[in-house]
PDB file of N, CA and C in Angstrom:
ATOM      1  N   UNK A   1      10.309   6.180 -24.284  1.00  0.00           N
ATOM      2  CA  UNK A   1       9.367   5.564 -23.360  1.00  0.00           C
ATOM      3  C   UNK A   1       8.883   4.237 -23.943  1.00  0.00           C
ATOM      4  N   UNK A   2       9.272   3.024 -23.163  1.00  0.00           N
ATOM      5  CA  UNK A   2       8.238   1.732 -23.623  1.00  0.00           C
ATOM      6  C   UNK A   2       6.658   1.697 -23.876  1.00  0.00           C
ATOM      7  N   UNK A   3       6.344   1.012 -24.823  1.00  0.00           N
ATOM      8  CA  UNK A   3       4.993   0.767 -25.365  1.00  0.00           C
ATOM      9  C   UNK A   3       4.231  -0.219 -24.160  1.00  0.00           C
ATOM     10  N   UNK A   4       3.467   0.620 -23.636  1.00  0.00           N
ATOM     11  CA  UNK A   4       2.532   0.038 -23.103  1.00  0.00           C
ATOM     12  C   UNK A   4       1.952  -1.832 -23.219  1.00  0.00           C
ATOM     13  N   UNK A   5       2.166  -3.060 -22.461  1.00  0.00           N
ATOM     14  CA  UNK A   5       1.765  -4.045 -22.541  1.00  0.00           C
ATOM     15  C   UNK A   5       0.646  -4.526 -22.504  1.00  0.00           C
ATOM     16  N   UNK A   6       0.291  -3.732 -21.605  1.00  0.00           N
ATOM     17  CA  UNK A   6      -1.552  -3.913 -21.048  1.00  0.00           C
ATOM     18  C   UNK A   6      -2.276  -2.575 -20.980  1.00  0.00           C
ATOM     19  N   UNK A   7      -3.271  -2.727 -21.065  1.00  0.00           N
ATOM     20  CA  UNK A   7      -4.590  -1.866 -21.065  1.00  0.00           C
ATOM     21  C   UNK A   7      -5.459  -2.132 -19.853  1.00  0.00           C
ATOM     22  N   UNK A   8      -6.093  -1.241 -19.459  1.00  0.00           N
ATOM     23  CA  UNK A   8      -7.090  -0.821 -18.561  1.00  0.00           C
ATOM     24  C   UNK A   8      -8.540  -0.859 -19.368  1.00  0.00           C
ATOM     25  N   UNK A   9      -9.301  -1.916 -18.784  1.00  0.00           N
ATOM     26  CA  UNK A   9     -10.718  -1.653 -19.339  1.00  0.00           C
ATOM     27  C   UNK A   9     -11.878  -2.084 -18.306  1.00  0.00           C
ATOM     28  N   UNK A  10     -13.192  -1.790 -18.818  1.00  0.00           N
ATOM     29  CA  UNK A  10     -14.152  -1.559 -17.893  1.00  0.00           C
ATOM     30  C   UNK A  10     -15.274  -2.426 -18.236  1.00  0.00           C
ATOM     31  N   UNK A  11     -16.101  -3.450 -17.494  1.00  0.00           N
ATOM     32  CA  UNK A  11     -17.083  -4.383 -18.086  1.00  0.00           C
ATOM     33  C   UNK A  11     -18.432  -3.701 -17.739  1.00  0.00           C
ATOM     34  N   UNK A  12     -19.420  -3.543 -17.787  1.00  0.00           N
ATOM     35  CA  UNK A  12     -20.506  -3.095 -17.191  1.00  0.00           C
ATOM     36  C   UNK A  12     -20.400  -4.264 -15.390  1.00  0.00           C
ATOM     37  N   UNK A  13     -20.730  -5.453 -15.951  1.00  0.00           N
ATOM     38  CA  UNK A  13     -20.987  -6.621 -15.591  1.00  0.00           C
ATOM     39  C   UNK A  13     -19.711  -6.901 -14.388  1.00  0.00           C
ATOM     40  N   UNK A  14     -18.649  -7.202 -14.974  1.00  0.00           N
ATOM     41  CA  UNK A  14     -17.457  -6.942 -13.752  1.00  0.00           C
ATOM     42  C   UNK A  14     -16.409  -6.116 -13.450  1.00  0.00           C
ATOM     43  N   UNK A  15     -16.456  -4.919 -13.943  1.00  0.00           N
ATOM     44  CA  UNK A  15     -15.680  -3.805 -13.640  1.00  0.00           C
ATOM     45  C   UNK A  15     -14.915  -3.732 -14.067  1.00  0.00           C
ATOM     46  N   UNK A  16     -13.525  -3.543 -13.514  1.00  0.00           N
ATOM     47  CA  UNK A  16     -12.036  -2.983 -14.088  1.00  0.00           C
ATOM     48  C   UNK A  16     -11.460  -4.293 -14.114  1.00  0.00           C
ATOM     49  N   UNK A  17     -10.200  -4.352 -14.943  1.00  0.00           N
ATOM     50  CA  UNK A  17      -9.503  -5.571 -15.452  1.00  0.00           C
ATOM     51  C   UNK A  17      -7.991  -4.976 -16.580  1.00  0.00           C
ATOM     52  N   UNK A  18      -7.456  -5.462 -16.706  1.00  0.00           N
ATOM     53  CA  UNK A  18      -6.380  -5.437 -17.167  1.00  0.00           C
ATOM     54  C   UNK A  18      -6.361  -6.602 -18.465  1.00  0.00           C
ATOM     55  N   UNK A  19      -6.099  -6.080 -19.614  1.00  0.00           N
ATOM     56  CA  UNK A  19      -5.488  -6.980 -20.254  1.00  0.00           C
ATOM     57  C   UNK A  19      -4.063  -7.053 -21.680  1.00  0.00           C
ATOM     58  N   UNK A  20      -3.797  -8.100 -22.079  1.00  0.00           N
ATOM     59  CA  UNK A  20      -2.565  -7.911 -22.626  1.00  0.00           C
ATOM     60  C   UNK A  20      -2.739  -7.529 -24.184  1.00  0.00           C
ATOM     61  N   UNK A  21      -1.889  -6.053 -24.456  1.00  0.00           N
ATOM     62  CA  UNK A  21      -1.998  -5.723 -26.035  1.00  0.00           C
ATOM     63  C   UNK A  21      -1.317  -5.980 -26.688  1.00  0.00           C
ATOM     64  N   UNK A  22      -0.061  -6.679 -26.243  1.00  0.00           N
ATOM     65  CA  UNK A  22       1.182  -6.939 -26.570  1.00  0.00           C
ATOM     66  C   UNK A  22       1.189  -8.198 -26.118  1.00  0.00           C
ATOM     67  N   UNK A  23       2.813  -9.406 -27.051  1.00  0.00           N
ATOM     68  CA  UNK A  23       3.085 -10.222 -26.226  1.00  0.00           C
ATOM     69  C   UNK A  23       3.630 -10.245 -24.762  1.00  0.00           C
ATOM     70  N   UNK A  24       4.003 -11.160 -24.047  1.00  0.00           N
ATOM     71  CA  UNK A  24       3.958 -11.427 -23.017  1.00  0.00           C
ATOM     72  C   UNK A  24       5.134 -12.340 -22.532  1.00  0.00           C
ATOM     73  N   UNK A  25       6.107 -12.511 -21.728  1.00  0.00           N
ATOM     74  CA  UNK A  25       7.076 -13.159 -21.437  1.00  0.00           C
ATOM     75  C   UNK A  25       7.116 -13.548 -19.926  1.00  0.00           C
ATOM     76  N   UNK A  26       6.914 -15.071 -19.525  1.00  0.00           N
ATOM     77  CA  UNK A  26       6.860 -15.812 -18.425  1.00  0.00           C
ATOM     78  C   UNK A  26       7.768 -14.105 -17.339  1.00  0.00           C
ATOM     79  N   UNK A  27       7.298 -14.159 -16.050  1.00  0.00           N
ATOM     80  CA  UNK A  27       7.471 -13.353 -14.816  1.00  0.00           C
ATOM     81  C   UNK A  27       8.406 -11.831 -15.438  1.00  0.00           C
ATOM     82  N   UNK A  28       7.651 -11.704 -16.543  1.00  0.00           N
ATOM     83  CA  UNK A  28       7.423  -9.975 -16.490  1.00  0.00           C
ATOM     84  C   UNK A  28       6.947  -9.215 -15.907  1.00  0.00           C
ATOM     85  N   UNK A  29       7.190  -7.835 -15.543  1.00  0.00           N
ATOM     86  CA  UNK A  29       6.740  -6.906 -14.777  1.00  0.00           C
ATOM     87  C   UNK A  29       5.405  -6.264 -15.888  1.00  0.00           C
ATOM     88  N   UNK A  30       4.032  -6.519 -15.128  1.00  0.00           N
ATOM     89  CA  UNK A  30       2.925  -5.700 -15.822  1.00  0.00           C
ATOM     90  C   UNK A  30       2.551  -4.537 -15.498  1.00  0.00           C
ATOM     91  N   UNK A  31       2.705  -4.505 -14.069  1.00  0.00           N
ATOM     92  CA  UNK A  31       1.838  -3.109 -14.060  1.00  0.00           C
ATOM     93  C   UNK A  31       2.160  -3.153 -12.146  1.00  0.00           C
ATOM     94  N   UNK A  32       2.743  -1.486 -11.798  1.00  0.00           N
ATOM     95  CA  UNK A  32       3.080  -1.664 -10.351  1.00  0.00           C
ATOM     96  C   UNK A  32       2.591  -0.427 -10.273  1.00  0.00           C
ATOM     97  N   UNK A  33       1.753  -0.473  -8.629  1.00  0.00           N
ATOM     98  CA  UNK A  33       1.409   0.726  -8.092  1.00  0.00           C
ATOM     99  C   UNK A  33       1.164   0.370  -6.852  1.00  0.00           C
ATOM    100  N   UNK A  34       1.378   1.388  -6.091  1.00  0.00           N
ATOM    101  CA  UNK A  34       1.525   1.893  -4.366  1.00  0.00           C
ATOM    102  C   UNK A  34      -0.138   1.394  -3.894  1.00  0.00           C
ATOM    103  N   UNK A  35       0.169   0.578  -2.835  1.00  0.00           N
ATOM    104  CA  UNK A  35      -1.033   0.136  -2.424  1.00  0.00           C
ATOM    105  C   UNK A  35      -1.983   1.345  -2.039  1.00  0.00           C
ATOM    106  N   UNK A  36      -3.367   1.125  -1.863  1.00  0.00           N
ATOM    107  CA  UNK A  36      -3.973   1.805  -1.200  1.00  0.00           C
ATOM    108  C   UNK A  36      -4.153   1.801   0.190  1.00  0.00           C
ATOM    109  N   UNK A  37      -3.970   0.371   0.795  1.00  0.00           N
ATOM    110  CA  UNK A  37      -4.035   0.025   2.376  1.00  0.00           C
ATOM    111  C   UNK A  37      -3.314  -1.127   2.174  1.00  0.00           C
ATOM    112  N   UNK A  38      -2.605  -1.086   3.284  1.00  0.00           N
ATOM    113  CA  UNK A  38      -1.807  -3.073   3.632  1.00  0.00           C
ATOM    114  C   UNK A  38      -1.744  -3.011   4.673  1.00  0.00           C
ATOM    115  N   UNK A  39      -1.609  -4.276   5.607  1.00  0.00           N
ATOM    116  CA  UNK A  39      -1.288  -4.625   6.505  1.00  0.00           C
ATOM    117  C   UNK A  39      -0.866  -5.350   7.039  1.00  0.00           C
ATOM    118  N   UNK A  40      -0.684  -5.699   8.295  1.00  0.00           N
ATOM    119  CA  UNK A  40       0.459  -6.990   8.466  1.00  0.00           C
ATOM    120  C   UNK A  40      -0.201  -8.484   8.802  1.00  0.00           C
ATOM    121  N   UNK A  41       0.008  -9.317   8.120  1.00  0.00           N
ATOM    122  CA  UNK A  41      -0.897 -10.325   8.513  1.00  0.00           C
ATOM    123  C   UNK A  41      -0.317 -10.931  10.361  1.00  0.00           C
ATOM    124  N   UNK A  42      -0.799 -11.664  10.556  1.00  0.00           N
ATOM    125  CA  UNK A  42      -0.535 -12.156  12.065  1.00  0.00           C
ATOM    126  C   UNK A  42       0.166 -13.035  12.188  1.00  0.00           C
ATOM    127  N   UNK A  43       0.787 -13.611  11.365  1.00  0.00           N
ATOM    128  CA  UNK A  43       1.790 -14.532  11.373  1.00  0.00           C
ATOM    129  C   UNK A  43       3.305 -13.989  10.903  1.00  0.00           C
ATOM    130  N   UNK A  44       3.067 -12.658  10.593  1.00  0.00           N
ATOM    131  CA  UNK A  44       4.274 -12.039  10.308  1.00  0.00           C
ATOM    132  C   UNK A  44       4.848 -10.476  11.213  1.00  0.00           C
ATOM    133  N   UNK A  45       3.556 -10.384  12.053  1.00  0.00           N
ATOM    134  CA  UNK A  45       3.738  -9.420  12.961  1.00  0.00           C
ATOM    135  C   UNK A  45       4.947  -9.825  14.076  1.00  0.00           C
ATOM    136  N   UNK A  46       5.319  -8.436  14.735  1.00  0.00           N
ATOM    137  CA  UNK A  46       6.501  -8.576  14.774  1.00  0.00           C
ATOM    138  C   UNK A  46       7.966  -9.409  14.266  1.00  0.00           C
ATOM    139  N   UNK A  47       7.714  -9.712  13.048  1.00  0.00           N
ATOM    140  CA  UNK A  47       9.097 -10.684  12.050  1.00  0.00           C
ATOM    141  C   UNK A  47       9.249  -9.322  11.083  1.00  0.00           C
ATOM    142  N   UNK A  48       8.335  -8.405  10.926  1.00  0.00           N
ATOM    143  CA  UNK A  48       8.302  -7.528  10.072  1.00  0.00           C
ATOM    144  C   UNK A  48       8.244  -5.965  10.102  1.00  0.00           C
ATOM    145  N   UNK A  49       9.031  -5.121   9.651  1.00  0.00           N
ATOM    146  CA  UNK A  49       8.760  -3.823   9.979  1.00  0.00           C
ATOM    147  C   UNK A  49       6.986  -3.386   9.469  1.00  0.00           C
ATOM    148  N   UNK A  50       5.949  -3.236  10.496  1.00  0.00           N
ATOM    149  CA  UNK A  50       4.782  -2.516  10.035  1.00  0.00           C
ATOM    150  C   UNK A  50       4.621  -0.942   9.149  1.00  0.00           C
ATOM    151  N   UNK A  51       5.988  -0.497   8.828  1.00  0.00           N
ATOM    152  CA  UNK A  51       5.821   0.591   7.616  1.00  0.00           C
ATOM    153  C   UNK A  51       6.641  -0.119   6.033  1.00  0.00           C
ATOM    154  N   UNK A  52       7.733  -0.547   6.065  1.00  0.00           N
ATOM    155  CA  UNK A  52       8.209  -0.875   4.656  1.00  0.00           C
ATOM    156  C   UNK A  52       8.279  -2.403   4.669  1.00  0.00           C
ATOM    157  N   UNK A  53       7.691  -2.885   5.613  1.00  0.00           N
ATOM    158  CA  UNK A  53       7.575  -4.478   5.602  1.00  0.00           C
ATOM    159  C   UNK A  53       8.792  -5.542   5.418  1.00  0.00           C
ATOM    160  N   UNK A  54       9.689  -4.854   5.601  1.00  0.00           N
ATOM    161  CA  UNK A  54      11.261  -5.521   5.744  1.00  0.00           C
ATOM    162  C   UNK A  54      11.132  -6.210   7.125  1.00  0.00           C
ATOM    163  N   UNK A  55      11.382  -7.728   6.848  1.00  0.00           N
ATOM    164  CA  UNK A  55      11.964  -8.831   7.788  1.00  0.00           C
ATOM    165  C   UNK A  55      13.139  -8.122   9.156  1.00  0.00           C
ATOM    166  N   UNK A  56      13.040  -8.224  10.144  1.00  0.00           N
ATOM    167  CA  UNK A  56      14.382  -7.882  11.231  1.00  0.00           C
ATOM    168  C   UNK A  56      14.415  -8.530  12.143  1.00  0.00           C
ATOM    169  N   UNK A  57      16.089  -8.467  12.690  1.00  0.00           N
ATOM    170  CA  UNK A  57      15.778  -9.244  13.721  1.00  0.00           C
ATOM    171  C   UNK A  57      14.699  -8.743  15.042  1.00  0.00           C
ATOM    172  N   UNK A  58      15.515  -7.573  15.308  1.00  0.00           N
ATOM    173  CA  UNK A  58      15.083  -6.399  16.009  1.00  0.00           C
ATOM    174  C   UNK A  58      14.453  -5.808  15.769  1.00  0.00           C
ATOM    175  N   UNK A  59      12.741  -5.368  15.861  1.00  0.00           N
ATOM    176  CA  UNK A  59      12.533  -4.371  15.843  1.00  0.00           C
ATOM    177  C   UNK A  59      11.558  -3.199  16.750  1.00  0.00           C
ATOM    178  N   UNK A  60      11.362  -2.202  16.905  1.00  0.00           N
ATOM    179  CA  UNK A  60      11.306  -1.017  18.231  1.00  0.00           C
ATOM    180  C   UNK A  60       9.931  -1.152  18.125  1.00  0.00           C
ATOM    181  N   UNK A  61       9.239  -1.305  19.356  1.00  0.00           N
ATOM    182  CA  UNK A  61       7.254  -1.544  19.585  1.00  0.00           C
ATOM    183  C   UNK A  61       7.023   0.189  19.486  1.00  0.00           C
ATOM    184  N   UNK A  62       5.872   0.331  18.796  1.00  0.00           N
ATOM    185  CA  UNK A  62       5.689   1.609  18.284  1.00  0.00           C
ATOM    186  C   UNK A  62       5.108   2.419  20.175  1.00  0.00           C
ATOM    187  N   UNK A  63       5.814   3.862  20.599  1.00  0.00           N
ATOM    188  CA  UNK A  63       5.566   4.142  21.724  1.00  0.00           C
ATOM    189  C   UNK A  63       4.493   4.687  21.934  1.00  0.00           C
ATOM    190  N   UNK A  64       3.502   4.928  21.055  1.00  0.00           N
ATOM    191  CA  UNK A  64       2.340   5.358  20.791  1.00  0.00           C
ATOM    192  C   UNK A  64       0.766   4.199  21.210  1.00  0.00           C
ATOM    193  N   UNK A  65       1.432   3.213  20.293  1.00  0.00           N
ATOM    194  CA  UNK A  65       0.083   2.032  20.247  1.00  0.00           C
ATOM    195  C   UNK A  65       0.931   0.960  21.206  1.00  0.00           C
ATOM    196  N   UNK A  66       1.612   0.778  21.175  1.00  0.00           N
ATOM    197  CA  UNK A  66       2.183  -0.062  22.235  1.00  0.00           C
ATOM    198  C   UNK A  66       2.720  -2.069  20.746  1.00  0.00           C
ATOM    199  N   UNK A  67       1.758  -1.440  19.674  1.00  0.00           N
ATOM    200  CA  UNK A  67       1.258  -2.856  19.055  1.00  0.00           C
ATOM    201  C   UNK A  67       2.311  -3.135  17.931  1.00  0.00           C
ATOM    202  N   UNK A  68       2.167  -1.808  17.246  1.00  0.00           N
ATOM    203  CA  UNK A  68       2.788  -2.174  15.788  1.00  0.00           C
ATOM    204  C   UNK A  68       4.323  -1.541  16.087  1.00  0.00           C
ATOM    205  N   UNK A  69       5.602  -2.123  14.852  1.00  0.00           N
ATOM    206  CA  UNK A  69       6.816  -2.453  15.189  1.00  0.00           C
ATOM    207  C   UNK A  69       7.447  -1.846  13.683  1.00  0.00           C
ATOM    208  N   UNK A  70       8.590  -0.987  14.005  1.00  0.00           N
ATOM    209  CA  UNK A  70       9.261  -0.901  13.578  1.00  0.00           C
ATOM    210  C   UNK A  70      10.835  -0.927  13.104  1.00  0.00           C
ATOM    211  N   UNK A  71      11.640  -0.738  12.144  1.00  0.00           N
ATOM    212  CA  UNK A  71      12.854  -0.918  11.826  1.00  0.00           C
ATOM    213  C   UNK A  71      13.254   0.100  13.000  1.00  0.00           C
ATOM    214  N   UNK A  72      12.818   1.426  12.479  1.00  0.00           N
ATOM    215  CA  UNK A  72      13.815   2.186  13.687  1.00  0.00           C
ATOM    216  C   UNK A  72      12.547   3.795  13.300  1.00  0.00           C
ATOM    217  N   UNK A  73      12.931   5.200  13.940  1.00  0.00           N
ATOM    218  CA  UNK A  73      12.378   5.930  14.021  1.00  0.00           C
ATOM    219  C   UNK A  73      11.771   6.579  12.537  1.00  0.00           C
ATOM    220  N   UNK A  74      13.165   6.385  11.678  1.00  0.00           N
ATOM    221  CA  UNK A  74      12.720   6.691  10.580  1.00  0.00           C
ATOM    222  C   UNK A  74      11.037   6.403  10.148  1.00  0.00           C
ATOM    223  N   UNK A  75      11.022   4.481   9.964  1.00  0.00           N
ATOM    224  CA  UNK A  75       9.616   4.135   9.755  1.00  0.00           C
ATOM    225  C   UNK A  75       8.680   4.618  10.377  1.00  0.00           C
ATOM    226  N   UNK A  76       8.245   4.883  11.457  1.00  0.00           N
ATOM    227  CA  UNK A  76       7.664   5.548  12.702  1.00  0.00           C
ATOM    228  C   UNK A  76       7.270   6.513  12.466  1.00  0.00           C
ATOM    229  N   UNK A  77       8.035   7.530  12.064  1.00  0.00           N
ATOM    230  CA  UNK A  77       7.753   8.753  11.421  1.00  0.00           C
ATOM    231  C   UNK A  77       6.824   8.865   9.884  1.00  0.00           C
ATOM    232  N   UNK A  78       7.531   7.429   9.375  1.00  0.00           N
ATOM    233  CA  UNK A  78       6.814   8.047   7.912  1.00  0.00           C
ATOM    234  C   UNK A  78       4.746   7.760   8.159  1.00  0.00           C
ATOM    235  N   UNK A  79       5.344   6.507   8.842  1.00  0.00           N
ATOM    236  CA  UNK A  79       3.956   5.802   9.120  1.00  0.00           C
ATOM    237  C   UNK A  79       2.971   6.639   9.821  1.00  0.00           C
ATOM    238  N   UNK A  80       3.145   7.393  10.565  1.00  0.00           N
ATOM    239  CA  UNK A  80       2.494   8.587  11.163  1.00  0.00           C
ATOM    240  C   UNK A  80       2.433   9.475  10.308  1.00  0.00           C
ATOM    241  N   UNK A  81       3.063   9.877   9.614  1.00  0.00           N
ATOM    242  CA  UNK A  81       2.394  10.946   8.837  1.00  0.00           C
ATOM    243  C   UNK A  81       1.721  10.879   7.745  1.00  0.00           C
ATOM    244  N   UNK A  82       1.724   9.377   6.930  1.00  0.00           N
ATOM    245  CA  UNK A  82       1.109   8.637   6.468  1.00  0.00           C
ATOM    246  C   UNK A  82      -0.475   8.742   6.606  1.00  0.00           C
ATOM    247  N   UNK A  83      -0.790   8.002   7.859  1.00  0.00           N
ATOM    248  CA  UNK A  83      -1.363   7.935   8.426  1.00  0.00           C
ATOM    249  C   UNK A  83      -2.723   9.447   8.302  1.00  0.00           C
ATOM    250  N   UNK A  84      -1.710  10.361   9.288  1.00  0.00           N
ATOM    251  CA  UNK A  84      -2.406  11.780   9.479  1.00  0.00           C
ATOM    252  C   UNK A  84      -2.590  12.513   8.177  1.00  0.00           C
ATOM    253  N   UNK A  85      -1.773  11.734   6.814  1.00  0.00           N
ATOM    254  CA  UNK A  85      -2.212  12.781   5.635  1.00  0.00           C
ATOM    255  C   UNK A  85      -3.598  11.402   4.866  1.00  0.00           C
ATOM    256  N   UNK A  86      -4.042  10.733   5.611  1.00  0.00           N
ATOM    257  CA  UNK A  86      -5.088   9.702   4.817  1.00  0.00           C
ATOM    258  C   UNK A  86      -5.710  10.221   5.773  1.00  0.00           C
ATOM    259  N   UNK A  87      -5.904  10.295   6.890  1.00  0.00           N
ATOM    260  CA  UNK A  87      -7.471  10.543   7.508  1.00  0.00           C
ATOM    261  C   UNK A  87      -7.820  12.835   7.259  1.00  0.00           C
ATOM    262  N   UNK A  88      -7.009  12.868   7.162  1.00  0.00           N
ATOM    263  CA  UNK A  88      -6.986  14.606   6.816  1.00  0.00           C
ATOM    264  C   UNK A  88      -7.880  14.404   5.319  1.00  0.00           C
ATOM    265  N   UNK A  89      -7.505  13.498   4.214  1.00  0.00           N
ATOM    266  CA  UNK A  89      -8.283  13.704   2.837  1.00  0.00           C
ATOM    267  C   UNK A  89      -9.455  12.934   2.651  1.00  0.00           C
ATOM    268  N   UNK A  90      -9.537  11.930   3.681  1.00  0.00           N
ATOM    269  CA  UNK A  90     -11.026  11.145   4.256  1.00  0.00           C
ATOM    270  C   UNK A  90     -12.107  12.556   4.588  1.00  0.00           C
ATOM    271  N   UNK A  91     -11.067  13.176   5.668  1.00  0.00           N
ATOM    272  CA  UNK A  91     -12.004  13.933   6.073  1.00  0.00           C
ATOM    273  C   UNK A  91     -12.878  15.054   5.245  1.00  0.00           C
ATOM    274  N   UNK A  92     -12.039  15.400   4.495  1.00  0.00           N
ATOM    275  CA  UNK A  92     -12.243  16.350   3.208  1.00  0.00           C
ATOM    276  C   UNK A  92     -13.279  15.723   2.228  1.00  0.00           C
ATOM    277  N   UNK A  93     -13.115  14.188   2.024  1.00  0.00           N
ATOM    278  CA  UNK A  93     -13.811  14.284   1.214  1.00  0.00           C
ATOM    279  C   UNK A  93     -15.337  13.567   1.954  1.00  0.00           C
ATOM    280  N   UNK A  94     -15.545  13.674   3.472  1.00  0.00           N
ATOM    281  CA  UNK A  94     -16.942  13.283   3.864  1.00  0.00           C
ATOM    282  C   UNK A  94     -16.746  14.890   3.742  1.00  0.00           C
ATOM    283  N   UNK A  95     -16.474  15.672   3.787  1.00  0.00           N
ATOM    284  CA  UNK A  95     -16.911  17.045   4.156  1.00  0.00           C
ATOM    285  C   UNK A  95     -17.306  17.608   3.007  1.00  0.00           C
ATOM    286  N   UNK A  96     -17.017  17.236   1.835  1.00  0.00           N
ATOM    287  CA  UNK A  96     -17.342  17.670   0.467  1.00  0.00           C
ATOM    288  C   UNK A  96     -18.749  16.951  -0.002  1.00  0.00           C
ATOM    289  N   UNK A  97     -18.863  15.626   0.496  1.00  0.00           N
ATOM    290  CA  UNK A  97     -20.046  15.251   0.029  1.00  0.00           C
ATOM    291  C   UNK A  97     -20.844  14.954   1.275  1.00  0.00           C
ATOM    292  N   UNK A  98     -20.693  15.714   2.184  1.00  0.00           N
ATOM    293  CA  UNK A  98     -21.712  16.190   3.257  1.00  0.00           C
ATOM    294  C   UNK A  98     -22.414  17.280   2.995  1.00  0.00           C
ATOM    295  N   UNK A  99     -21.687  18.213   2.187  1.00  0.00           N
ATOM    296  CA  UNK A  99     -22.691  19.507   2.298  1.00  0.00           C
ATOM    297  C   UNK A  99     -22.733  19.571   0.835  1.00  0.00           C
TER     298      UNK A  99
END
């Protein structure tokens, strides 16, 4: 396993931050993780699939919202269930610190 480049640390003052423990080499990869929310900006709507964000020529208006666009059913699918498994653990957790 590679040695860690960067560290995770915490300021009182400005919070979380990243920095380097190791050297460093012009457009290295530091640190990748799965967004928490994205979306499509408006200048790229419909140019772009609204689940994996791939460029097309073509792509299918979602039959649901009428708005957002996808590659094909596959995306559609993931994005919906996506979707229904983030508001299911929203819900869980107003329900946990509701009562």
């Amino acid at each position: 396993m590679e040695r860690r480049k960067v560290e995770k640390f915490r300021t009182a003052d400005r919070g979380h931050g990243l920095r380097a423990v190791a050297p460093l080499h012009p457009g290295e990869l530091l640190f990748r993780s799965d967004p928490l929310a994205y979306t499509v900006c408006k200048g790229s709507r419909g140019v772009v699939c609204d689940h994996c964000l791939l460029g097309k020529e073509k792509l299918l208006r979602c039959s649901q919202c009428q708005v957002a666009k996808y590659c094909g059913a596959k995306c559609q699918v993931s994005m919906s269930s996506e979707i229904f498994n983030s508001l299911l653990q929203w819900s869980f957790i107003l329900l946990i610190n509701f009562f």
